[in-house]
N, C-alpha and C. Protein backbone atom coordinates (compact mmCIF):
# COMPACT_ATOMS: atom_id res chain seq x y z
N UNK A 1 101.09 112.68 154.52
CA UNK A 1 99.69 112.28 154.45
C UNK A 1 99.57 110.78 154.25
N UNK A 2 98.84 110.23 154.58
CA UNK A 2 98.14 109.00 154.73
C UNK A 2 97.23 109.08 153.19
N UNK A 3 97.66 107.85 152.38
CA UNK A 3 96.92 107.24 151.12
C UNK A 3 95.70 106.33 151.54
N UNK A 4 94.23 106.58 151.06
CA UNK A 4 93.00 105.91 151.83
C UNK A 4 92.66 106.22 149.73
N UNK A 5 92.52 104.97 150.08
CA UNK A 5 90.96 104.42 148.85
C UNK A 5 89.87 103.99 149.25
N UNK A 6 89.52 105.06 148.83
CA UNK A 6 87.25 104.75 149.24
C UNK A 6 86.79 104.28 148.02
N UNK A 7 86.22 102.92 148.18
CA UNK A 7 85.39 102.53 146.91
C UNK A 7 84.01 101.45 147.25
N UNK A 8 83.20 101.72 146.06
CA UNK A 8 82.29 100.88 145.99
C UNK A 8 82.79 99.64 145.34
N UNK A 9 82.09 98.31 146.54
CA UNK A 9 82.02 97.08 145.42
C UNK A 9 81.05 96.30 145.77
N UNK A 10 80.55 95.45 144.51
CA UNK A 10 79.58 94.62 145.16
C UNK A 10 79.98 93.04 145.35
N UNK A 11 79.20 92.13 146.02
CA UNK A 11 79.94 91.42 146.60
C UNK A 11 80.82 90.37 145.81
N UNK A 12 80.89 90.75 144.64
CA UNK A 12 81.74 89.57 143.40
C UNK A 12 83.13 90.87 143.52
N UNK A 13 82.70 91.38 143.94
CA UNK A 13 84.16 92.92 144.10
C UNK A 13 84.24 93.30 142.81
N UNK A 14 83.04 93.55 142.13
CA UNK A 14 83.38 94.59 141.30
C UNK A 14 82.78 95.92 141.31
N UNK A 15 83.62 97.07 140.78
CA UNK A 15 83.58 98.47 141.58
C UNK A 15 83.45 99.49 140.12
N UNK A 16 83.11 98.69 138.78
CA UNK A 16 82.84 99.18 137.84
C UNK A 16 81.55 99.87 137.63
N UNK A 17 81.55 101.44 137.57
CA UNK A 17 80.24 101.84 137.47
C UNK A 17 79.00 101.92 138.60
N UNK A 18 79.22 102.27 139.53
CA UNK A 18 78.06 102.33 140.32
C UNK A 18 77.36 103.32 140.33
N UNK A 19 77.38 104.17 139.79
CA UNK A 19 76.60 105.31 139.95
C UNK A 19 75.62 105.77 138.94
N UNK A 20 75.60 104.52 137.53
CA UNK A 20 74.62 105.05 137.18
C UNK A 20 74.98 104.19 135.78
N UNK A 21 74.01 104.47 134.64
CA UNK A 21 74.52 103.10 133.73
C UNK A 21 75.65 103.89 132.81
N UNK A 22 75.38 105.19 132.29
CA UNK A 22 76.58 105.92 131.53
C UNK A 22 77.66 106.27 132.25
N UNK A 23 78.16 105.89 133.66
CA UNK A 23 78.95 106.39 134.15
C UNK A 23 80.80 105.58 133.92
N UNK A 24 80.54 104.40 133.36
CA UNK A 24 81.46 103.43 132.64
C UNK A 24 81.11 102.43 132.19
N UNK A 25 80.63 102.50 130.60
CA UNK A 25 80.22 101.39 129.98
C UNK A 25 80.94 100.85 129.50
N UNK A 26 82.44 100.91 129.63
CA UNK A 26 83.81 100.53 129.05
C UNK A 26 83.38 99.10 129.12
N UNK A 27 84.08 98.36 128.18
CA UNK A 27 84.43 96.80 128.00
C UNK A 27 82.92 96.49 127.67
N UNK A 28 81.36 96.88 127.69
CA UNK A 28 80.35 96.63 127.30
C UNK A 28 79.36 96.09 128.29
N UNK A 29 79.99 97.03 129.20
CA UNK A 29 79.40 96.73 130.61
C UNK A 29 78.08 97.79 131.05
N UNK A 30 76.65 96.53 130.86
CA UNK A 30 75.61 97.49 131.13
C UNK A 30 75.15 97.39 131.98
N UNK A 31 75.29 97.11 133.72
CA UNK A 31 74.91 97.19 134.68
C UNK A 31 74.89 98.64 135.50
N UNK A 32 76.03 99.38 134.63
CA UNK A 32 75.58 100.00 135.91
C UNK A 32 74.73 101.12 136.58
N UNK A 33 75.09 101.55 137.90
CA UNK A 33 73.90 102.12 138.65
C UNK A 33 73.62 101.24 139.79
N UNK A 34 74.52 99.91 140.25
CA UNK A 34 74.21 99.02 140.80
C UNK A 34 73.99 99.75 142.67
N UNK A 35 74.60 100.66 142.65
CA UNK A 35 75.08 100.89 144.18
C UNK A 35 73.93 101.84 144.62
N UNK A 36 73.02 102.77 143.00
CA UNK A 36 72.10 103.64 143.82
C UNK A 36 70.91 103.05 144.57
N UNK A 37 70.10 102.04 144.39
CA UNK A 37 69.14 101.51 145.72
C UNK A 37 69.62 101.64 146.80
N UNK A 38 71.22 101.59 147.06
CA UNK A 38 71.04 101.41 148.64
C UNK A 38 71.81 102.85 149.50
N UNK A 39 72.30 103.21 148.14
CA UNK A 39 73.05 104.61 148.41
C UNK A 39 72.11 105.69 149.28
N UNK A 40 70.72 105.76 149.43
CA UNK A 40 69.86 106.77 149.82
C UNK A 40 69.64 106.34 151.64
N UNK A 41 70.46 106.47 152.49
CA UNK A 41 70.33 106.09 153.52
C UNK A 41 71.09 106.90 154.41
N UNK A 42 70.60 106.78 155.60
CA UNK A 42 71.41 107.60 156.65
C UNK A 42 73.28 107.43 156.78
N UNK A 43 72.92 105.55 157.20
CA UNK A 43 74.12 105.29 157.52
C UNK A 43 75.07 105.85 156.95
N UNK A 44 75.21 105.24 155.08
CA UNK A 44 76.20 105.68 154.07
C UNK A 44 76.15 107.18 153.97
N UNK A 45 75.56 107.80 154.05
CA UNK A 45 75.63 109.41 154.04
C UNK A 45 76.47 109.84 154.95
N UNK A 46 76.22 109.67 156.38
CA UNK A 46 77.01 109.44 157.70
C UNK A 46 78.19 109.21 157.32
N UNK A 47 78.58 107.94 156.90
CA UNK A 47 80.13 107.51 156.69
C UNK A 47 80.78 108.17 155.66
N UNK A 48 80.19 108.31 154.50
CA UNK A 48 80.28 109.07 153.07
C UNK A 48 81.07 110.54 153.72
N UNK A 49 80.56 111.40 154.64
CA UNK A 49 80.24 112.82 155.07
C UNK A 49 81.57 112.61 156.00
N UNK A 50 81.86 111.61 156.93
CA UNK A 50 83.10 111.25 157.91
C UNK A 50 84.22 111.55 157.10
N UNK A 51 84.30 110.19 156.10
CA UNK A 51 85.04 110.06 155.01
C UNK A 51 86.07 111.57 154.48
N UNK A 52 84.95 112.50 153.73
CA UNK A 52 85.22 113.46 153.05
C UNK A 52 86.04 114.28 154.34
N UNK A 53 85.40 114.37 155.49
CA UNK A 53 85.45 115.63 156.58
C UNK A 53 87.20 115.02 156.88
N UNK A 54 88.20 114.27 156.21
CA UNK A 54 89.34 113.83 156.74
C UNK A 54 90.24 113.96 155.72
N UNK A 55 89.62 114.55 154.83
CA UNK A 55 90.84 114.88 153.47
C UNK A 55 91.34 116.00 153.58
N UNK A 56 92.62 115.87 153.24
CA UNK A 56 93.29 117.19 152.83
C UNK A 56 93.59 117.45 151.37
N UNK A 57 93.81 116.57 150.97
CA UNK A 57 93.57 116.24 149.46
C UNK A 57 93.09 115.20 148.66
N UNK A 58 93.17 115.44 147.19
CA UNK A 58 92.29 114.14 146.51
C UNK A 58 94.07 114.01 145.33
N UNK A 59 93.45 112.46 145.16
CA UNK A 59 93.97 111.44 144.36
C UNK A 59 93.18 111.12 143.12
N UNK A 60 93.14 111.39 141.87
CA UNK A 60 92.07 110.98 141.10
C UNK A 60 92.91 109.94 139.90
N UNK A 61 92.20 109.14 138.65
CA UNK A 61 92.34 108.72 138.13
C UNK A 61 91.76 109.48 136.61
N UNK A 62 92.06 109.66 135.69
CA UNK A 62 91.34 110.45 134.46
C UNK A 62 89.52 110.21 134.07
N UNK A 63 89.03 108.77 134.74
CA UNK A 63 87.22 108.64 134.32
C UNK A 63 87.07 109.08 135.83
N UNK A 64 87.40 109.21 136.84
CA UNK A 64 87.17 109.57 137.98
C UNK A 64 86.93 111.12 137.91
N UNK A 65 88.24 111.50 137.65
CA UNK A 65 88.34 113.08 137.38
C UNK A 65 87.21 113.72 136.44
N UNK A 66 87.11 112.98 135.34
CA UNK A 66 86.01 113.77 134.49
C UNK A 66 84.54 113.60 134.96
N UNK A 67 84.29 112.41 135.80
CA UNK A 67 82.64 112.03 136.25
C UNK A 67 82.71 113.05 137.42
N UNK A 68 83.59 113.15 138.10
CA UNK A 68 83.73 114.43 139.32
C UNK A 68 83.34 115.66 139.17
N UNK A 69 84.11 115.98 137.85
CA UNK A 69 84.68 117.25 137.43
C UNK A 69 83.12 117.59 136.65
N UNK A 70 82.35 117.03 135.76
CA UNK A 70 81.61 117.37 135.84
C UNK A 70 80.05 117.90 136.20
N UNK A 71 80.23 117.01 137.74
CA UNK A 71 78.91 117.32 138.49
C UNK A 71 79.44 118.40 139.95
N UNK A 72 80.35 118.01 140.69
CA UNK A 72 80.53 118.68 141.89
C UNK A 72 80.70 119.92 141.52
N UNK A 73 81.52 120.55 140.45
CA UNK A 73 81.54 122.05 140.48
C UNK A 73 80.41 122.96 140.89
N UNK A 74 79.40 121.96 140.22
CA UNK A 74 77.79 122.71 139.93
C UNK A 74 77.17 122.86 141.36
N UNK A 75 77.53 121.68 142.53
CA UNK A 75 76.89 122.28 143.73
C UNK A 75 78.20 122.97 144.64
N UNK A 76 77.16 124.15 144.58
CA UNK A 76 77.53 125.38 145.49
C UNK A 76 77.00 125.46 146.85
N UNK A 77 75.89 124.60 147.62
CA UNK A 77 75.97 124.72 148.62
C UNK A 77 77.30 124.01 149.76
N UNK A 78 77.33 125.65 150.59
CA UNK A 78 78.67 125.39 151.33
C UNK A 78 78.00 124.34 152.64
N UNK A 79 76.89 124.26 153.15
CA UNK A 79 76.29 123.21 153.86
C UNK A 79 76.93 121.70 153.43
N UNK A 80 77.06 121.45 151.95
CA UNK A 80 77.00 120.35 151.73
C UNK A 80 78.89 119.71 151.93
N UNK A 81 79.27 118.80 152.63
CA UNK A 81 80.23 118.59 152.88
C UNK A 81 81.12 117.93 152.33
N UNK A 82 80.95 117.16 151.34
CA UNK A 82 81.63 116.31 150.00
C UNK A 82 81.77 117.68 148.84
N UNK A 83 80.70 118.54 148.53
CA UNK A 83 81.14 119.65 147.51
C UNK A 83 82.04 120.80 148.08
N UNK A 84 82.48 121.04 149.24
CA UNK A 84 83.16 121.66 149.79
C UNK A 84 84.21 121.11 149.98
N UNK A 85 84.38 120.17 150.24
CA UNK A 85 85.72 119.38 150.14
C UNK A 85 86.45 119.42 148.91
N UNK A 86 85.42 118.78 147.79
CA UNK A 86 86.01 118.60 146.52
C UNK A 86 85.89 119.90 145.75
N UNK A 87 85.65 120.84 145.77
CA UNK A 87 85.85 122.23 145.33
C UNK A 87 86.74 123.01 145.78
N UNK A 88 87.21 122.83 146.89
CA UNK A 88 87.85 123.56 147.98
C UNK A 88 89.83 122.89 147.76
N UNK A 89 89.63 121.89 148.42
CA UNK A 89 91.26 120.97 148.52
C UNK A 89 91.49 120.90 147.26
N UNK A 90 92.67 120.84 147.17
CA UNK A 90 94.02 120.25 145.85
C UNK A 90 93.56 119.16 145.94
N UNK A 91 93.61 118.67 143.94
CA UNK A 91 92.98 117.43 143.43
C UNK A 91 94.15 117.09 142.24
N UNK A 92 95.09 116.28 142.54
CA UNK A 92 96.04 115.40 141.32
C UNK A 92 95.34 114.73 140.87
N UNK A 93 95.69 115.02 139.22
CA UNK A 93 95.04 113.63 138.67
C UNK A 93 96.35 112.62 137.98
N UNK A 94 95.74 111.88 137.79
CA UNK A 94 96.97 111.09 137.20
C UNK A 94 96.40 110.20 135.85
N UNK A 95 97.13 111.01 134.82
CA UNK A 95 96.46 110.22 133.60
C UNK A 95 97.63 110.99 132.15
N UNK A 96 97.54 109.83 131.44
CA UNK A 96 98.46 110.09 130.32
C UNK A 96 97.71 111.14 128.94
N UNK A 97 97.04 111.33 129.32
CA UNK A 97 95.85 111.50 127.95
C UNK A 97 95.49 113.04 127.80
N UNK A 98 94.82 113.46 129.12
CA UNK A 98 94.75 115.27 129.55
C UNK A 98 96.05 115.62 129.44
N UNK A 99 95.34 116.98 129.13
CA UNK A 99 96.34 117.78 128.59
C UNK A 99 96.03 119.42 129.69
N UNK A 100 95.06 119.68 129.91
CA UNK A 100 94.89 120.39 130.99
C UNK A 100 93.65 120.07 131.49
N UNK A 101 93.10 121.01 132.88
CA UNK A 101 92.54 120.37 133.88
C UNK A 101 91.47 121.82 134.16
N UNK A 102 89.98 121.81 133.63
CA UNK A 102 89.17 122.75 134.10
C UNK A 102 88.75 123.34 135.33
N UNK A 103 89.50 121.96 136.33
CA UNK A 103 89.01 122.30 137.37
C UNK A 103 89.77 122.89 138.76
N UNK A 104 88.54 124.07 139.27
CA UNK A 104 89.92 124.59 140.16
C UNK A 104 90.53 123.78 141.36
N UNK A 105 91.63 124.24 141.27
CA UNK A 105 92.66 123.32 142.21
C UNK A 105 93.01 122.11 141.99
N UNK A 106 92.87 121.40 140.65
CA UNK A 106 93.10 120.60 139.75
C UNK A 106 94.44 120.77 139.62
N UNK A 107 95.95 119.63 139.48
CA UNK A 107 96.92 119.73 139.03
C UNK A 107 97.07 118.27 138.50
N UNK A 108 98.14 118.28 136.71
CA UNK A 108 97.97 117.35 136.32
C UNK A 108 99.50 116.40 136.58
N UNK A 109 99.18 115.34 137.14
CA UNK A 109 100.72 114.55 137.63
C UNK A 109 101.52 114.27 136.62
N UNK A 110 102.99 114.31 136.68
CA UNK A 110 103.41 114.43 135.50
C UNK A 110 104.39 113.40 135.77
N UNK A 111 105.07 112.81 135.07
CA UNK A 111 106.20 111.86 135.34
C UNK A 111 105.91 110.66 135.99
N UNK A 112 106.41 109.60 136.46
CA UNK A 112 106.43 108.28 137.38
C UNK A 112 105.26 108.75 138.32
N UNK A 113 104.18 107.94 138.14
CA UNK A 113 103.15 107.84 138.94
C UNK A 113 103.19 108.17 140.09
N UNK A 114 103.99 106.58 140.48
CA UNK A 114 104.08 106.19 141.88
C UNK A 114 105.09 107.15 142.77
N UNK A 115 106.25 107.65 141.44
CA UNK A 115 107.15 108.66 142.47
C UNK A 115 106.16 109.81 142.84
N UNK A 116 105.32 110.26 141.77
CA UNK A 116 104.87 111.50 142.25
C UNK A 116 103.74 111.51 143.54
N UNK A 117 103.32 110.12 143.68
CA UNK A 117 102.36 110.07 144.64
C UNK A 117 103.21 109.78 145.95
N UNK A 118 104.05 108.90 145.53
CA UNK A 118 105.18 108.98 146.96
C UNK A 118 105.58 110.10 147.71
N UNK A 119 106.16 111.20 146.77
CA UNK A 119 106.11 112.64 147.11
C UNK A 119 104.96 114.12 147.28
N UNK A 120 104.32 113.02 147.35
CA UNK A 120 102.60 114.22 147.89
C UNK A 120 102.32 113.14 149.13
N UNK A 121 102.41 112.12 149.26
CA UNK A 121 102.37 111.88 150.88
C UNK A 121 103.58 112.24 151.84
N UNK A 122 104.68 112.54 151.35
CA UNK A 122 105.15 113.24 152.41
C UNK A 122 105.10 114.46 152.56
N UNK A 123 103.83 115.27 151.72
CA UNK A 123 103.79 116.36 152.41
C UNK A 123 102.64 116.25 153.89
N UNK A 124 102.83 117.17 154.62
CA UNK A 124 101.66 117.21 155.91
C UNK A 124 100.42 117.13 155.64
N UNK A 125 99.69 116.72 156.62
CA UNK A 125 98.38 116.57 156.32
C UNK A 125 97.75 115.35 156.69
N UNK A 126 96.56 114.97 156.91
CA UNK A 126 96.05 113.66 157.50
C UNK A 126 95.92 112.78 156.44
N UNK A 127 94.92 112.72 155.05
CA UNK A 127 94.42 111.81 154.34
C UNK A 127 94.87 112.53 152.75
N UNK A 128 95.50 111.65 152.03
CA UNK A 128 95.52 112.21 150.75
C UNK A 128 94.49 110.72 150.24
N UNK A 129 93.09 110.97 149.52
CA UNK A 129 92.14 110.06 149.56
C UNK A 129 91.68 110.01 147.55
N UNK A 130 91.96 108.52 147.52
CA UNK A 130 91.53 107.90 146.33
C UNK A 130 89.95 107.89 146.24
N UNK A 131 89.65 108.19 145.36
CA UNK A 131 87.89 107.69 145.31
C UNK A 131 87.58 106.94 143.73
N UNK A 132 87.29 105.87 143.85
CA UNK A 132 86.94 104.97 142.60
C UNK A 132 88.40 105.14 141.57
N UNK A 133 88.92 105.71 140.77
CA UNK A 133 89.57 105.23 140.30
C UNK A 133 90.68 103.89 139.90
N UNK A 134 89.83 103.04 139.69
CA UNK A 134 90.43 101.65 139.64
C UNK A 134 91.95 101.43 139.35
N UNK A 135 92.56 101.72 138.03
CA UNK A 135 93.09 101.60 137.36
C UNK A 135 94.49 102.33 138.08
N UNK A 136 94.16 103.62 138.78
CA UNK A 136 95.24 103.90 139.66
C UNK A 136 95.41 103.37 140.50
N UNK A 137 94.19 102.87 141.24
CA UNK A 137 94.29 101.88 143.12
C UNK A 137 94.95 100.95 142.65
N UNK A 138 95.09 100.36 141.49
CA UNK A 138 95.56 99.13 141.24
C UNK A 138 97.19 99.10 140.86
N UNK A 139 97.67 100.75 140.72
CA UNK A 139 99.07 100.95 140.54
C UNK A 139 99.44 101.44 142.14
N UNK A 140 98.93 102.10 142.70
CA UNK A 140 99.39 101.96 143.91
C UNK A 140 99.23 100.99 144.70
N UNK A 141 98.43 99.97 144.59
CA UNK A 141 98.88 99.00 145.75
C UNK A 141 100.21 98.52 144.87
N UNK A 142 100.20 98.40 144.09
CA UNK A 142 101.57 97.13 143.58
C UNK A 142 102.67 98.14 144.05
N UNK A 143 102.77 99.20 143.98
CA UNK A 143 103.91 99.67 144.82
C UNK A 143 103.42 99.85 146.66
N UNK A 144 102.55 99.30 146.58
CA UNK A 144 102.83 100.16 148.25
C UNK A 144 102.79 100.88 149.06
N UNK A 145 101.67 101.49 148.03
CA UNK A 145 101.48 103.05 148.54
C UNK A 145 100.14 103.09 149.27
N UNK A 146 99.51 102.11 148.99
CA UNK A 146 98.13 102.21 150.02
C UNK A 146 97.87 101.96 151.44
N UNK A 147 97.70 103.41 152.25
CA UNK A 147 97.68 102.84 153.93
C UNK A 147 96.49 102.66 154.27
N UNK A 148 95.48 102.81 153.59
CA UNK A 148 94.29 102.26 154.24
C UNK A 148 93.09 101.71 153.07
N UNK A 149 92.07 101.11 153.21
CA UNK A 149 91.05 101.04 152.07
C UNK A 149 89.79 100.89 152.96
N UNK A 150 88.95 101.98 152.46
CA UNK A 150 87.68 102.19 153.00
C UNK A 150 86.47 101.35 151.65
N UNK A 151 86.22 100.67 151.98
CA UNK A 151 85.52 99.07 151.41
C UNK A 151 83.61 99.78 151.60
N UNK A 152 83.12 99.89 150.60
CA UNK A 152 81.76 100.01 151.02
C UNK A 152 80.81 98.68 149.93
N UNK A 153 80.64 97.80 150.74
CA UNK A 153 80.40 96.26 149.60
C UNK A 153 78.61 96.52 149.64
N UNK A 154 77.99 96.48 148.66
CA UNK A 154 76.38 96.39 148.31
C UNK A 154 76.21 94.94 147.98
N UNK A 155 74.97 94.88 148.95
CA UNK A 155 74.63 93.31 149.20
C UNK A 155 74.14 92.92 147.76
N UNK A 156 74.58 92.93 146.41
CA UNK A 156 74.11 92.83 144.94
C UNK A 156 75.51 91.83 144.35
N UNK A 157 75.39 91.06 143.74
CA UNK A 157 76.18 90.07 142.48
C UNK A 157 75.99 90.34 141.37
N UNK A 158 77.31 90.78 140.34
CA UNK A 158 76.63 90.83 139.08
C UNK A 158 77.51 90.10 137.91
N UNK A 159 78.58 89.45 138.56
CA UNK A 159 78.91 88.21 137.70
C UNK A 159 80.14 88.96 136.28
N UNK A 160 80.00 90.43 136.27
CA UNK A 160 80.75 90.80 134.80
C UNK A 160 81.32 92.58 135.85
N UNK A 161 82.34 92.87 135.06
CA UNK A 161 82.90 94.21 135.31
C UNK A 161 83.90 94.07 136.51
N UNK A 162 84.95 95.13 135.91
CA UNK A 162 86.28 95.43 136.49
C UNK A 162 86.19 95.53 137.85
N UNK A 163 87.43 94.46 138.40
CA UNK A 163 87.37 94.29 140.12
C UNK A 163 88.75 94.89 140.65
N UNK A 164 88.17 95.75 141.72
CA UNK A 164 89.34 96.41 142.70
C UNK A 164 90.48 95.01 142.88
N UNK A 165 89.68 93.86 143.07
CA UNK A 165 91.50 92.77 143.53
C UNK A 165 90.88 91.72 142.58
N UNK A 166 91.66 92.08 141.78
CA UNK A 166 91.50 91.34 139.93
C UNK A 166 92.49 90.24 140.18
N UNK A 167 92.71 89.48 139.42
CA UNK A 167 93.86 88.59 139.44
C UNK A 167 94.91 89.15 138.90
N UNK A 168 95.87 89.02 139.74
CA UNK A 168 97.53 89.39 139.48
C UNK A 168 97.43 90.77 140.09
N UNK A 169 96.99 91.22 141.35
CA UNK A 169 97.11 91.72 142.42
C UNK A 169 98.17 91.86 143.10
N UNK A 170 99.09 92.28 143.39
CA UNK A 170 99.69 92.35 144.72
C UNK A 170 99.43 91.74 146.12
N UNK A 171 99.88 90.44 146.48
CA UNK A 171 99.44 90.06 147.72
C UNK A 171 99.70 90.91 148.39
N UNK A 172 98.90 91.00 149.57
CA UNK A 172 99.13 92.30 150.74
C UNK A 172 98.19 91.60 151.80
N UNK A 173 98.80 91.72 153.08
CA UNK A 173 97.56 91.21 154.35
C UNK A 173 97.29 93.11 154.71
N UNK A 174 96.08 92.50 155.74
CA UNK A 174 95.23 93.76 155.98
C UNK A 174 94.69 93.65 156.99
N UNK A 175 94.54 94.46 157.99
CA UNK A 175 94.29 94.89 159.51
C UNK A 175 92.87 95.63 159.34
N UNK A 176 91.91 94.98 159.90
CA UNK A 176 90.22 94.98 159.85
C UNK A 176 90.46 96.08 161.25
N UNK A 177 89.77 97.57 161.04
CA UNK A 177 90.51 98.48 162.21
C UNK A 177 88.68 99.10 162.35
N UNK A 178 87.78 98.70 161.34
CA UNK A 178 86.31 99.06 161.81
C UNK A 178 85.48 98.42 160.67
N UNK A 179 84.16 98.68 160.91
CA UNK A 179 83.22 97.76 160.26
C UNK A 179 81.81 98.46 160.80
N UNK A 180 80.88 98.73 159.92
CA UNK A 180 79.26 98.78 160.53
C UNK A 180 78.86 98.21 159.18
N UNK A 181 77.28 98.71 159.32
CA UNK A 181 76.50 98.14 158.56
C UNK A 181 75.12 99.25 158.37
N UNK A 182 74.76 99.61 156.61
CA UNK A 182 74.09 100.73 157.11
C UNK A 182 72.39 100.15 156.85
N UNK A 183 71.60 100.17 157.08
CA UNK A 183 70.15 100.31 156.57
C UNK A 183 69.64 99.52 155.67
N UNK A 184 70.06 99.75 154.70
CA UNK A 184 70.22 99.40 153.34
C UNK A 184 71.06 97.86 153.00
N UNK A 185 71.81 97.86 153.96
CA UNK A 185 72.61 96.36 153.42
C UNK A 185 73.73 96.72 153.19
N UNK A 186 74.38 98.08 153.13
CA UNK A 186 75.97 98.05 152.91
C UNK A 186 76.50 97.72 153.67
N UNK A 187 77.63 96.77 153.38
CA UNK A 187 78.52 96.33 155.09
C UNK A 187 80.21 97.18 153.94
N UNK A 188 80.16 98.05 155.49
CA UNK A 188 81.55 98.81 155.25
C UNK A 188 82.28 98.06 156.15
N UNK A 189 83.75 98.30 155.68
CA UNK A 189 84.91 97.92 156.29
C UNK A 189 86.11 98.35 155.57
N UNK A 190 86.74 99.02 156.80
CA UNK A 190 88.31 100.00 156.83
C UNK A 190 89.31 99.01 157.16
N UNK A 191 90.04 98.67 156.49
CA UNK A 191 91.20 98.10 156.28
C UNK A 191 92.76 98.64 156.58
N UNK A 192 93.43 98.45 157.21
CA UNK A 192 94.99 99.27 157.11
C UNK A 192 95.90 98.09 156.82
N UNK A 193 97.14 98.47 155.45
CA UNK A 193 98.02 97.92 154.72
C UNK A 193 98.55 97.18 156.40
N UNK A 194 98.64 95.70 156.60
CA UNK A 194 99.81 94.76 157.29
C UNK A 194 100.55 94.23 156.54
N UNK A 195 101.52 94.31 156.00
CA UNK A 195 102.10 94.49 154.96
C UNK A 195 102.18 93.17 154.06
N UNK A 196 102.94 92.13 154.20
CA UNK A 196 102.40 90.84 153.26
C UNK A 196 101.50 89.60 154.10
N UNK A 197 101.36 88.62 153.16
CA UNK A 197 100.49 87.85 153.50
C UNK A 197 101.28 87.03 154.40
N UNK A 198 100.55 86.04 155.62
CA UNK A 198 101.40 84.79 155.69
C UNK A 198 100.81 83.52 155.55
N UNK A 199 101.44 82.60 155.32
CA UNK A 199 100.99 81.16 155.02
C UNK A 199 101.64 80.34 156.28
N UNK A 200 100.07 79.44 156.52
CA UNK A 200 100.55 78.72 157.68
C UNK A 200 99.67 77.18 157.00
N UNK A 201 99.77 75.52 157.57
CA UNK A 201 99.17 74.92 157.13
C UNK A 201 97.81 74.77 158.06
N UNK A 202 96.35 74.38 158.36
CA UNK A 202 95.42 74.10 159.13
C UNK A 202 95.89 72.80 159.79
N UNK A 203 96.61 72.17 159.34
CA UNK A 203 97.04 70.55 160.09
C UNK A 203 98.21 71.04 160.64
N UNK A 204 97.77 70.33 162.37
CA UNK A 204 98.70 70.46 163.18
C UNK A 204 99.89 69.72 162.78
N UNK A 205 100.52 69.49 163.96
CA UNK A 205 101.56 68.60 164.05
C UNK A 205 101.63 67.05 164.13
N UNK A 206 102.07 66.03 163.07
CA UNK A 206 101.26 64.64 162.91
C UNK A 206 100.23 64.99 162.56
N UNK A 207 99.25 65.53 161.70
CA UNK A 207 98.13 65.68 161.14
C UNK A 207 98.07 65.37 159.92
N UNK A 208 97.02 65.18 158.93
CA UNK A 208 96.81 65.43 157.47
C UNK A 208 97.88 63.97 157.30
């Protein structure tokens, strides 16, 4: 399977909390909720609905898992295509702290992170897919494990809260493979791992 992180950020790239202001007030961060104005739109629903319709499994992080875990169980319509997904497919979480996992098809990762995620992408399957969990996206890129990142940026600045490419990142270059724009002002863009960066100077030859 193919490793894809879907996340919200806004355009300072931070991806702390969008969904609402109790959803991570960690570090004393009261913004959020930043992403719902523009979240109510065709486009992002559209892409949101693509997104989900390509998983075979989920990747979670422990505040990911519990903000999940406690709203999707509750919708039962099989129409709806994100609660069928995430009710339905195998969901790892990865966290030091749980001790077991309420939810069905929930399993809790045990040992070396990165080995255990190394060894759930080689099982079959198209997308094994990250959603918000920061704190893990940020252990798998430093190993390497990320083949794609699905980028959904809200045209909003808010100057404070935890960023997907924080300083002391993992350099990595990245292959721009699509892009729209929905209604609302989200500009998405899908990314695939090119593996490091390169450095070249802007001054030719005899220049500068």
């Amino acid at each position: 399977m193919r490793l894809t992180i879907t996340t919200f950020l806004t355009l300072d790239g931070v991806m702390q909390g969008p969904g609402g202001p109790e959803e991570d007030p960690s570090g004393g961060f009261d913004q959020g909720g930043w992403l719902v104005p523009y979240a109510n739109d065709e486009g992002f629903g559209r892409f949101m609905d693509e997104t989900f319709a390509a998983a075979d499994a989920f990747l979670l992080g422990r505040r990911t898992y519990e903000i999940f875990a406690a709203y999707w169980p509750q919708v039962t319509d099989e129409a709806d295509p994100v609660a069928t997904k995430l009710n339905t497919l195998p969901k790892y979480v990865a966290s030091t702290t749980l001790d077991t996992l309420g939810w069905q098809g929930a399993t809790l990762l045990k040992g070396d992170v990165a080995e255990e995620v190394a060894k759930l992408k080689r099982q079959p399957g198209n997308q094994l897919q990250v959603h918000g969990s920061g704190r893990l996206a940020r252990t798998l890129m430093e190993h390497g494990l990320v083949d794609e990142y699905r980028l959904l940026i809200a045209p909003v600045v808010l100057g404070a809260g935890r960023r997907l490419f924080g300083d002391g990142v993992t350099p990595a270059a990245l292959r721009l493979v699509d892009t729209r724009t929905t209604g609302s002002g989200i500009a998405i863009h899908v990314f695939q791992a090119a593996g490091k960066p390169t450095y070249r100077s802007l001054a030719g030859p005899g220049e500068g």
